[in-house]
Each structure stands twice: as structure tokens, then as C-alpha cells.
PDB file of N, CA and C in Angstrom:
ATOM      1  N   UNK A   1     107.098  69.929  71.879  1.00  0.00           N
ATOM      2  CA  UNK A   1     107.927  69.982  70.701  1.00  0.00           C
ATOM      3  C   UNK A   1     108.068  71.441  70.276  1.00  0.00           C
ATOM      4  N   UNK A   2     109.241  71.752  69.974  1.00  0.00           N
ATOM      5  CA  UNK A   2     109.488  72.932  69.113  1.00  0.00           C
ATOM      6  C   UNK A   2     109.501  73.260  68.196  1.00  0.00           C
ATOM      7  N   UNK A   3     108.627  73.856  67.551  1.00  0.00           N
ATOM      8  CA  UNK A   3     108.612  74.439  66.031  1.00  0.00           C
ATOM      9  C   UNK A   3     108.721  75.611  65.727  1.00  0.00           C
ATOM     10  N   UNK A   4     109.039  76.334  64.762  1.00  0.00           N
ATOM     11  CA  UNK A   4     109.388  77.919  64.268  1.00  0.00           C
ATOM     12  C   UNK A   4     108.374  78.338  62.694  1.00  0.00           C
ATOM     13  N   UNK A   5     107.530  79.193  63.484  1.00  0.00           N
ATOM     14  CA  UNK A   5     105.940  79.339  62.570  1.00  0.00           C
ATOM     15  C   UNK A   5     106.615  81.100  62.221  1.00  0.00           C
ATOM     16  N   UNK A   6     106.396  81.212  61.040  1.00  0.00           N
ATOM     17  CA  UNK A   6     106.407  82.444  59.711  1.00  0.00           C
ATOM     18  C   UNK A   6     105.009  83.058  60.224  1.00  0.00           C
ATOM     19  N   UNK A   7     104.747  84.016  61.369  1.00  0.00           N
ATOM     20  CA  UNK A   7     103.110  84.530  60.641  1.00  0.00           C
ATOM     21  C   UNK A   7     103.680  86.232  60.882  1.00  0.00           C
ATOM     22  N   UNK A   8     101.932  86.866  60.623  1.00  0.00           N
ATOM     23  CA  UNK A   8     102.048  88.237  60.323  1.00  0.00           C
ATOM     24  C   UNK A   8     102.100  89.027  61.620  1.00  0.00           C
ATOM     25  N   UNK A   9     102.968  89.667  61.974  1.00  0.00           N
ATOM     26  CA  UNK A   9     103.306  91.052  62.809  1.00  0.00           C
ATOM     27  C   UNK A   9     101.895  91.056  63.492  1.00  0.00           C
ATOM     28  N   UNK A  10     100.654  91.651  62.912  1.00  0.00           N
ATOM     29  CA  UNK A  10      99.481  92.285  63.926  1.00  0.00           C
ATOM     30  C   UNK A  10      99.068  90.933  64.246  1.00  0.00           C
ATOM     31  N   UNK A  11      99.101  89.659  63.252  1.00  0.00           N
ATOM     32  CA  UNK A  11      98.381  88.654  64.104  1.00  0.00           C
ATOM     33  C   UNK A  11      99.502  88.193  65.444  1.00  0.00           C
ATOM     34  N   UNK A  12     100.558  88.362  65.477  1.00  0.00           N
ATOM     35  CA  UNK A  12     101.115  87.824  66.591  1.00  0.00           C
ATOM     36  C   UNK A  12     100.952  89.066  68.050  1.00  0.00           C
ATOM     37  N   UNK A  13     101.093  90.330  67.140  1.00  0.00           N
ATOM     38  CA  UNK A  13     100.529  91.119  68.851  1.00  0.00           C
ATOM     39  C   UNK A  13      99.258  90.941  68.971  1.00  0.00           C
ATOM     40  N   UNK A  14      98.095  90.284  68.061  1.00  0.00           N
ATOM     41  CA  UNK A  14      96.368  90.223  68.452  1.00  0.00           C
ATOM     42  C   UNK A  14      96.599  88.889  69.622  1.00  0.00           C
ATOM     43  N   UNK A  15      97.623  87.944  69.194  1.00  0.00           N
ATOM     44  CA  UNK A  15      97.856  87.006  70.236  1.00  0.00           C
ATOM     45  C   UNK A  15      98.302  87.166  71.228  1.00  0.00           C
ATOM     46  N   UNK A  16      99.428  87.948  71.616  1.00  0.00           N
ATOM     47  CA  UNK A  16      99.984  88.052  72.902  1.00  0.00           C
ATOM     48  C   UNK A  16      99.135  89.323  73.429  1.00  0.00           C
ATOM     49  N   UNK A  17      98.608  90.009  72.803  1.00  0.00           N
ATOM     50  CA  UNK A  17      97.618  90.895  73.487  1.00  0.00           C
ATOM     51  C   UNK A  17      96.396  89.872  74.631  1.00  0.00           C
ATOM     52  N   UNK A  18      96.112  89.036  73.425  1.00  0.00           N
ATOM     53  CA  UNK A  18      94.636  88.154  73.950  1.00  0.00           C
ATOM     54  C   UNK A  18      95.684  87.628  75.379  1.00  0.00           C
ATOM     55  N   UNK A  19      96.239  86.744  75.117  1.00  0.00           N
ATOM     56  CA  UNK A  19      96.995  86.025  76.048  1.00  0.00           C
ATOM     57  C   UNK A  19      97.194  86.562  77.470  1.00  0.00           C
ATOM     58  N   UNK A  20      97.688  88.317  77.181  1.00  0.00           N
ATOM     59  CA  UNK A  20      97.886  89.128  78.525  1.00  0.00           C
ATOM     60  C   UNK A  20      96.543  89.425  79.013  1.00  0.00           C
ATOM     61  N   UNK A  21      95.584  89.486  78.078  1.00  0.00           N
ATOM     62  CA  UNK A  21      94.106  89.946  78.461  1.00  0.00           C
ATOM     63  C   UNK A  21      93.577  88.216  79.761  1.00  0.00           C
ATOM     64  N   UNK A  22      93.633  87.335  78.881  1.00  0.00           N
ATOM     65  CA  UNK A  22      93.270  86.604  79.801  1.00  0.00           C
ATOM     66  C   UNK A  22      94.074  85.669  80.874  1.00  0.00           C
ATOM     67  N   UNK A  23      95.508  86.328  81.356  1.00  0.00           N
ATOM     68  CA  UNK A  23      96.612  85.884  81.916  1.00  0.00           C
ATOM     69  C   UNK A  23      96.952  84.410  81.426  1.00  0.00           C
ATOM     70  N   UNK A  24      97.143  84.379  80.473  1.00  0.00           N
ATOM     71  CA  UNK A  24      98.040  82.912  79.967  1.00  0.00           C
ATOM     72  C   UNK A  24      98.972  83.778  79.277  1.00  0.00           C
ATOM     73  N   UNK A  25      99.786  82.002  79.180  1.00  0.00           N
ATOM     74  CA  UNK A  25     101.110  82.128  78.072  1.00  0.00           C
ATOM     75  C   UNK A  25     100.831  82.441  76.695  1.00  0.00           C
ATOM     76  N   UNK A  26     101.432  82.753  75.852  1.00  0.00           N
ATOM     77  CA  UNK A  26     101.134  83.089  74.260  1.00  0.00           C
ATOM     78  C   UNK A  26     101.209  81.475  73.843  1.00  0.00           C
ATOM     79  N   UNK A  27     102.032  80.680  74.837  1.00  0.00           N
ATOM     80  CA  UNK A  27     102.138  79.320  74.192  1.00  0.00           C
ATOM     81  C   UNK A  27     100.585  78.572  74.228  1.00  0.00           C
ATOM     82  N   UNK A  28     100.277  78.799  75.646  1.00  0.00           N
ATOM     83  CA  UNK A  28      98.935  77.851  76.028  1.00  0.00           C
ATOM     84  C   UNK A  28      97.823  78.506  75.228  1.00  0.00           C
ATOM     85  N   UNK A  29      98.000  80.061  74.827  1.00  0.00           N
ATOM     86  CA  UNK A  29      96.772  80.303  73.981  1.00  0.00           C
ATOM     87  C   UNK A  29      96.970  79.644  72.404  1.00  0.00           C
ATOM     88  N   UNK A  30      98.061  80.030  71.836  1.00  0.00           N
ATOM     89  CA  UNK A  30      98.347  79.408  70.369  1.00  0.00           C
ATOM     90  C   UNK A  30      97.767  78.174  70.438  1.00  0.00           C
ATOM     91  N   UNK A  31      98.388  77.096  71.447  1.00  0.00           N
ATOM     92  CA  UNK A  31      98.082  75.578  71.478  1.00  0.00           C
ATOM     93  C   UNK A  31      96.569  75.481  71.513  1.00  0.00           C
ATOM     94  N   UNK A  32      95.736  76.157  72.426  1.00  0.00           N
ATOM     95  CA  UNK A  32      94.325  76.031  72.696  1.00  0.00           C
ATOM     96  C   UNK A  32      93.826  76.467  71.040  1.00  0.00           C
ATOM     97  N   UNK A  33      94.436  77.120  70.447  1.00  0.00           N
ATOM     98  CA  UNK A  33      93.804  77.733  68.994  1.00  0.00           C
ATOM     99  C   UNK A  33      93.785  76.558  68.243  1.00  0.00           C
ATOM    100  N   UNK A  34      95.077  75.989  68.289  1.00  0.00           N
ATOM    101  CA  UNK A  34      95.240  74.876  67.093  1.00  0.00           C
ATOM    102  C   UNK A  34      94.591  73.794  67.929  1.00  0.00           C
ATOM    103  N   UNK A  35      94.268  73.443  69.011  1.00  0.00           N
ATOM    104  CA  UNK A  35      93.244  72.243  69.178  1.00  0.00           C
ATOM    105  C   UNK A  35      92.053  72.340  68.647  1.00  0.00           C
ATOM    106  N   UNK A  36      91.502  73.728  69.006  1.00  0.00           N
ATOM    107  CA  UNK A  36      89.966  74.177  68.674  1.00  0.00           C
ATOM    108  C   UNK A  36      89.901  74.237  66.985  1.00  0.00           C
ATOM    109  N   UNK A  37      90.773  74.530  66.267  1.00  0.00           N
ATOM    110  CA  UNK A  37      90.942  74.539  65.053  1.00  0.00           C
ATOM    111  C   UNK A  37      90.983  72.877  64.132  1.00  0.00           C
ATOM    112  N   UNK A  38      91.718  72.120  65.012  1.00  0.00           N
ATOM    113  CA  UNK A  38      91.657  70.659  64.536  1.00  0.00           C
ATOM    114  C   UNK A  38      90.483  70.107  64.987  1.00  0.00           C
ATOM    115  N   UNK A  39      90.065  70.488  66.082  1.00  0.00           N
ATOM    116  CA  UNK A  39      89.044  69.741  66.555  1.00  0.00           C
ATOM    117  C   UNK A  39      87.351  70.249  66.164  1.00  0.00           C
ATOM    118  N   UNK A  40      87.420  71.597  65.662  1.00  0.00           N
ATOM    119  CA  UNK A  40      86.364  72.009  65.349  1.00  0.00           C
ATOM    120  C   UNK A  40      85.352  72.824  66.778  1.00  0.00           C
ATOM    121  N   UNK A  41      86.133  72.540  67.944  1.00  0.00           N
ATOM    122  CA  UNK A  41      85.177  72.993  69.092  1.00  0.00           C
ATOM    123  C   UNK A  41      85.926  73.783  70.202  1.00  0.00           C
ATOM    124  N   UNK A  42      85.169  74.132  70.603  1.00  0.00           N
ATOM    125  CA  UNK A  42      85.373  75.639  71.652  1.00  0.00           C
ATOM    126  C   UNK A  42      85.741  75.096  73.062  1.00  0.00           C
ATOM    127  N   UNK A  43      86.439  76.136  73.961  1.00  0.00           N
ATOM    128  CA  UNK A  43      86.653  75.862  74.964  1.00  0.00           C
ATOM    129  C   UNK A  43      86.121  76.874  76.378  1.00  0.00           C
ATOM    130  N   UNK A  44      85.244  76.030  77.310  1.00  0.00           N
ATOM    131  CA  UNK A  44      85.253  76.916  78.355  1.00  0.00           C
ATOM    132  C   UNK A  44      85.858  78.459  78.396  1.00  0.00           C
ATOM    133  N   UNK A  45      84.948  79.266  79.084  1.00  0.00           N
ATOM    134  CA  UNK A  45      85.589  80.332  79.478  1.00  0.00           C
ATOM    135  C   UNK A  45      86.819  80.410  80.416  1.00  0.00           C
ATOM    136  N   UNK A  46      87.951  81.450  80.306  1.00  0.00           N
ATOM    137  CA  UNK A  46      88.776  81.819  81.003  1.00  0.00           C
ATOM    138  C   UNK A  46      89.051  82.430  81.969  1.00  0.00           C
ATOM    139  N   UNK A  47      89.322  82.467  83.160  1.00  0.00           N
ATOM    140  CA  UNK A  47      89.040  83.209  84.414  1.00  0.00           C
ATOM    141  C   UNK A  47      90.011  84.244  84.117  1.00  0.00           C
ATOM    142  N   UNK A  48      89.866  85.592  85.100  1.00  0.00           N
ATOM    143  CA  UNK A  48      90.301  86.123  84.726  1.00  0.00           C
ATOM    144  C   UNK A  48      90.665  87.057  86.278  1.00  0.00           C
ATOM    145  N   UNK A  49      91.266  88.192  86.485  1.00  0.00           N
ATOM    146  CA  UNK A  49      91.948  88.507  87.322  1.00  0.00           C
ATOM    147  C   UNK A  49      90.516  88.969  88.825  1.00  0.00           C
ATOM    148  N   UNK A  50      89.949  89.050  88.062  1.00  0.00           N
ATOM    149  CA  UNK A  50      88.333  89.673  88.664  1.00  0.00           C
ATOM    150  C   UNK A  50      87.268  88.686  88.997  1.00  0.00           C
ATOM    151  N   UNK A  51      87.270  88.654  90.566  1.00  0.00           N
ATOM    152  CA  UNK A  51      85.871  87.319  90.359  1.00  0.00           C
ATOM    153  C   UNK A  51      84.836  87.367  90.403  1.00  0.00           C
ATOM    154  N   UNK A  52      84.234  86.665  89.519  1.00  0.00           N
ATOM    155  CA  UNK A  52      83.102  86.562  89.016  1.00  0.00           C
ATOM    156  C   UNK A  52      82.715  87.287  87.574  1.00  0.00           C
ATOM    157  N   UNK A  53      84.081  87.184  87.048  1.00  0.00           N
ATOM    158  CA  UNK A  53      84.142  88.101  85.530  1.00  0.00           C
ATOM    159  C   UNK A  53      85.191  86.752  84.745  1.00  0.00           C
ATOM    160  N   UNK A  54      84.781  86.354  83.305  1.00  0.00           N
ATOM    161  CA  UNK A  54      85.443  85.364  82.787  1.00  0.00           C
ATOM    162  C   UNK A  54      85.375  86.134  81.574  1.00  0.00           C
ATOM    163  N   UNK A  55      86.895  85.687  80.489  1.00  0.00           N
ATOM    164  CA  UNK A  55      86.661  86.361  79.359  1.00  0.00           C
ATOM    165  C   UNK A  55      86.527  84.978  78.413  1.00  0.00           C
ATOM    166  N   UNK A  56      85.251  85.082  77.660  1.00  0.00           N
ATOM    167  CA  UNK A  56      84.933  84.015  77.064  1.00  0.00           C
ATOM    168  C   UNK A  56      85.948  83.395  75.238  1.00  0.00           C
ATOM    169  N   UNK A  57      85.451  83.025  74.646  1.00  0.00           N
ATOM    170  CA  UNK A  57      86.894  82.272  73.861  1.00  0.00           C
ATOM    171  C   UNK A  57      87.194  83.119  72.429  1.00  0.00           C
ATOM    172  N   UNK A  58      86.145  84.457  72.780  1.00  0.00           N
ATOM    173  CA  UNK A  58      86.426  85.254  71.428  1.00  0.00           C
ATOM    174  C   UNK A  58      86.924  86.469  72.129  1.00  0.00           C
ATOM    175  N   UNK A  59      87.304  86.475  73.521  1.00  0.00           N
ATOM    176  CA  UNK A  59      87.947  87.098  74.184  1.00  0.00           C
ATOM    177  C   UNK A  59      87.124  88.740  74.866  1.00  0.00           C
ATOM    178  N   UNK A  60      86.039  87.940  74.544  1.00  0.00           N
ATOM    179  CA  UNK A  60      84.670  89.389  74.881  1.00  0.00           C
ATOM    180  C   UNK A  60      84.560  88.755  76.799  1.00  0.00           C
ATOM    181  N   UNK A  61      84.138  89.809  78.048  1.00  0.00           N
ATOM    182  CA  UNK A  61      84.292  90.210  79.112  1.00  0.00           C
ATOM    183  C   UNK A  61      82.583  89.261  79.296  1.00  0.00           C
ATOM    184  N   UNK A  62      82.555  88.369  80.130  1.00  0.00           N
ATOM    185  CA  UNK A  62      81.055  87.744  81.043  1.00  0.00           C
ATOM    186  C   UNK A  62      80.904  87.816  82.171  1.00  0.00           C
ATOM    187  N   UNK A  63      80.006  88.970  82.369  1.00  0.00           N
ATOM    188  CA  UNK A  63      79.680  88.544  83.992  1.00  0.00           C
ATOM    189  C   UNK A  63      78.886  87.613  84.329  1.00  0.00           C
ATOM    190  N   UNK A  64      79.700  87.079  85.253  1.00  0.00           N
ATOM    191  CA  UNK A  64      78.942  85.862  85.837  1.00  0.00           C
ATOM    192  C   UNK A  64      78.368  86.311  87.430  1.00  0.00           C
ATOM    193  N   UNK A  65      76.787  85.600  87.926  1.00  0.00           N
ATOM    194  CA  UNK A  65      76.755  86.128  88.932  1.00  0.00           C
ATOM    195  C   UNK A  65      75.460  85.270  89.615  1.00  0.00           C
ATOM    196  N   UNK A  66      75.584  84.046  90.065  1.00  0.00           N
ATOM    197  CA  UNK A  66      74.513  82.993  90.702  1.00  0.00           C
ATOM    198  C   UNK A  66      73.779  83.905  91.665  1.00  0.00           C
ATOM    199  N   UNK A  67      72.318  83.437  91.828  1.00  0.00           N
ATOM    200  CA  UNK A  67      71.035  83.808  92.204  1.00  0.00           C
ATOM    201  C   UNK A  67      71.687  83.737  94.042  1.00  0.00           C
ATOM    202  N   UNK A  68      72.412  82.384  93.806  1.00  0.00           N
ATOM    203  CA  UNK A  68      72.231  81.891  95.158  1.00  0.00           C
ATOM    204  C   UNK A  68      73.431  82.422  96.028  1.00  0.00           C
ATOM    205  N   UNK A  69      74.597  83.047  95.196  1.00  0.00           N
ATOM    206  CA  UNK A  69      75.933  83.739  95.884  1.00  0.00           C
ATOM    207  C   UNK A  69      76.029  84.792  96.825  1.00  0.00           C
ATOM    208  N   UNK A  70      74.621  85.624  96.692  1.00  0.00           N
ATOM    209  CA  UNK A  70      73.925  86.401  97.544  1.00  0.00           C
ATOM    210  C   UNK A  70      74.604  87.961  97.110  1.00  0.00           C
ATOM    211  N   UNK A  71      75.418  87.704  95.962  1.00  0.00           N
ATOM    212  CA  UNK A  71      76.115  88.961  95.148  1.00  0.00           C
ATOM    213  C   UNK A  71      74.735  89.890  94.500  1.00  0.00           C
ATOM    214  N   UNK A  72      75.012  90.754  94.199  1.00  0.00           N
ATOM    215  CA  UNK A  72      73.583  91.151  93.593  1.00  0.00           C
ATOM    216  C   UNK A  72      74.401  91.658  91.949  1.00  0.00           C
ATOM    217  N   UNK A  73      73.169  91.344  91.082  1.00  0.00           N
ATOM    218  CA  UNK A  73      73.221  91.486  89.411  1.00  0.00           C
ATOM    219  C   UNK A  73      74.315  92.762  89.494  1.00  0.00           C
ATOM    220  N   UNK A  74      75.126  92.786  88.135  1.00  0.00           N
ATOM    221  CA  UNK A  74      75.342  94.036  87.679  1.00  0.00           C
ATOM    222  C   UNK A  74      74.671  94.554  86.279  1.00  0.00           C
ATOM    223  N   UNK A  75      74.395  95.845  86.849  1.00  0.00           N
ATOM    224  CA  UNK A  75      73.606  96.254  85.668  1.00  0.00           C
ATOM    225  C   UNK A  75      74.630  97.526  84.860  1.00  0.00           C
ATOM    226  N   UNK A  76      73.188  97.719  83.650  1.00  0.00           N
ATOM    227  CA  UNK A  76      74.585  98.223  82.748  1.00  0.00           C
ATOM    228  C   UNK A  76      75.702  99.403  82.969  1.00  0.00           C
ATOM    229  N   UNK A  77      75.359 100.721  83.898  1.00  0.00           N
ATOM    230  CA  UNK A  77      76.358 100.977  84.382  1.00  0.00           C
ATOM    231  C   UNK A  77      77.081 100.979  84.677  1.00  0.00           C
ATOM    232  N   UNK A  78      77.412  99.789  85.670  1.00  0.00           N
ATOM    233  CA  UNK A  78      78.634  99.259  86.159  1.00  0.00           C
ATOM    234  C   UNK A  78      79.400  98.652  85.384  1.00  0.00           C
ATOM    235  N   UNK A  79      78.449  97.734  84.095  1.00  0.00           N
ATOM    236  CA  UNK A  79      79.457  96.950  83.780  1.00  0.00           C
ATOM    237  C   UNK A  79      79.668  97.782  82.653  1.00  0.00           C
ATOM    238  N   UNK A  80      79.354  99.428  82.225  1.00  0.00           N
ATOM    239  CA  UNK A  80      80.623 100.062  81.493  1.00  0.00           C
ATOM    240  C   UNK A  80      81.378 100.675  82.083  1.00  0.00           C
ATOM    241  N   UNK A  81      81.076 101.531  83.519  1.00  0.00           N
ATOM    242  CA  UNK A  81      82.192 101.982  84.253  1.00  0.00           C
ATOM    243  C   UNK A  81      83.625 100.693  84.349  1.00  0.00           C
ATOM    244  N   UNK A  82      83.152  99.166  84.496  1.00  0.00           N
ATOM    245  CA  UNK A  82      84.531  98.320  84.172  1.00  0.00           C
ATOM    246  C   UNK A  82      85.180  98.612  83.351  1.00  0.00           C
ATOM    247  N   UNK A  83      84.301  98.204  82.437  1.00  0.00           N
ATOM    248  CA  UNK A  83      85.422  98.466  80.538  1.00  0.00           C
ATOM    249  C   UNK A  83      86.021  99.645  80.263  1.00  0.00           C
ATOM    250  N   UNK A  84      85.500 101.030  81.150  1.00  0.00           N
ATOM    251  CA  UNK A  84      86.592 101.987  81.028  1.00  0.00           C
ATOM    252  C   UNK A  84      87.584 101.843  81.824  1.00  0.00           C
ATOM    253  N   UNK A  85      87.117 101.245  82.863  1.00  0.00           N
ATOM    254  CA  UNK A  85      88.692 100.985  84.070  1.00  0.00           C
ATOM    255  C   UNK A  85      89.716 100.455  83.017  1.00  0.00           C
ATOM    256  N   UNK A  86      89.263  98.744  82.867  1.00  0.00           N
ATOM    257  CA  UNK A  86      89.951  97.338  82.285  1.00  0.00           C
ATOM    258  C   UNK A  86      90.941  98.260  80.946  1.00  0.00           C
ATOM    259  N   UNK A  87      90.154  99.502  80.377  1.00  0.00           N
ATOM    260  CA  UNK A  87      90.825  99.916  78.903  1.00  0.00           C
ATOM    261  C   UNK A  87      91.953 101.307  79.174  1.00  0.00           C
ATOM    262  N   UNK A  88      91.255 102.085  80.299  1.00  0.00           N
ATOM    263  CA  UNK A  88      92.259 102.809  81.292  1.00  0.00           C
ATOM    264  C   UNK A  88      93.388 102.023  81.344  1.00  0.00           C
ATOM    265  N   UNK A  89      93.279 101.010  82.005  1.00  0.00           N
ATOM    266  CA  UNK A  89      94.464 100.106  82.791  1.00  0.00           C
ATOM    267  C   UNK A  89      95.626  99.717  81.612  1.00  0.00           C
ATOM    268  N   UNK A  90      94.903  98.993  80.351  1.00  0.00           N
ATOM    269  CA  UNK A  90      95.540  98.543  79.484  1.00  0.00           C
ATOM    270  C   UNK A  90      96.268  99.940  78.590  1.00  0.00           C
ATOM    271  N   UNK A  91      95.691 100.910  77.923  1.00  0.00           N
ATOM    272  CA  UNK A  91      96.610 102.109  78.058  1.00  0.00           C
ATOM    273  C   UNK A  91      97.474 102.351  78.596  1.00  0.00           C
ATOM    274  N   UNK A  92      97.288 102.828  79.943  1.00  0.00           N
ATOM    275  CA  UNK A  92      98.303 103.340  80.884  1.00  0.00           C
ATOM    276  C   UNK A  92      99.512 101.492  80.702  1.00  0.00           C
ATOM    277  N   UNK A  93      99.779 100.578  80.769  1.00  0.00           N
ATOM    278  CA  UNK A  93     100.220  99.771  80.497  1.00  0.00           C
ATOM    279  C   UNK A  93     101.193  99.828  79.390  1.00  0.00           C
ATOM    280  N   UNK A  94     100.503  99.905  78.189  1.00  0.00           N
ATOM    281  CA  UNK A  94     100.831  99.923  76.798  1.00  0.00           C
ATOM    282  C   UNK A  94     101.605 100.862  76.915  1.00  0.00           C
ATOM    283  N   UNK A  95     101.942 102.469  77.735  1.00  0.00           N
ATOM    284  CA  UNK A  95     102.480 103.785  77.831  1.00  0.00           C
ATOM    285  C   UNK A  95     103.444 103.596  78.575  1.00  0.00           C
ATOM    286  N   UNK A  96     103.806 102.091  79.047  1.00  0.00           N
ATOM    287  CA  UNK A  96     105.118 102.102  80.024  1.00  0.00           C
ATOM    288  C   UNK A  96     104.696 102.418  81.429  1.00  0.00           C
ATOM    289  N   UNK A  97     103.239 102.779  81.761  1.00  0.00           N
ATOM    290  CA  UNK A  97     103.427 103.764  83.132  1.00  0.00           C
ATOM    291  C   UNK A  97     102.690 102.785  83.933  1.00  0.00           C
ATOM    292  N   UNK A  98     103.010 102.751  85.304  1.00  0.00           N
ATOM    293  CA  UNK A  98     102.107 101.890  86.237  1.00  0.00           C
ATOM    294  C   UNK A  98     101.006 101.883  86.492  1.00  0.00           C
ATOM    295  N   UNK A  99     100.399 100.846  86.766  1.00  0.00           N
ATOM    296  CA  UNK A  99      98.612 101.125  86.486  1.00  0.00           C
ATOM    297  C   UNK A  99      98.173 101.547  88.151  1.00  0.00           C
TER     298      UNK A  99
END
């Protein structure tokens, strides 16, 4: 169904920001909001372009990484050398320029 919602300027780019962060539609994230909102409960993490990295439902970065995958832990280095890549990337993005 189609409806036409009145909201505020930064909350609609905090949405389509989230949305591009975790590759969905702005539609499927809005909809997932207002279920979790009627329903009172949360949803699984979101996969995300990187495997074995999910961005969880407040849109914060989880590494995931089983004992038995034979991957080895990341420790904290690495996983800030990511977040400067992931925030590199999204910049250079936001600037028009190719990542």
C-alpha cells in the first residue's frame, strides 16, 4: 500500500543513509522500523557487503567469526584499520568520486 508520510529532512537522510549502509531499500528499512515499533522487538542482524561482518539493528559493525571456520579472531587493530576504510569509502562516495 501507498502512503505519503510528512517527516523531518535529517531523519529521512539518517534513513536512507542506514539503508545504503546495510544494502537495503529505504522501503524495507522504514517497514522493518514500523514492525519493530508495533511489535516491540528487534530483528536479526543484517549482512552486509563483507563476510563475516553483519551490521546489527542500531546499525553498529559485528564481527562475526566461528571457532570452527578455521578464520582466525580479529583483533582490535584490524577491526579499526576497517572503520577507517568503510568511513574512507563512504566520504569519497558522499564527494561524488569513485571509491
Amino acid at each position: 500500500m501507498k502512503t505519503t508520510l510528512d517527516l523531518p529532512d535529517h531523519l529521512v537522510r539518517q534513513a536512507k543513509q542506514r539503508a545504503l549502509q546495510q544494502g537495503r531499500t529505504l522501503k524495507d528499512l522504514v517497514a522493518e522500523y514500523i514492525r519493530q515499533g508495533l511489535h516491540g522487538s528487534t530483528t536479526a542482524s543484517v549482512p552486509i557487503a563483507s563476510d563475516g561482518v553483519m551490521v546489527d539493528s542500531a546499525g553498529l559493525p559485528v564481527f562475526r567469526c566461528e571457532p570452527a571456520s578455521g578464520r582466525p579472531g580479529i583483533d582490535l587493530a584490524t577491526a579499526l584499520q576497517l572503520e577507517q576504510q568503510a568511513l574512507e569509502l563512504e566520504d569519497l562516495r558522499r564527494a561524488g568520486r569513485p571509491a
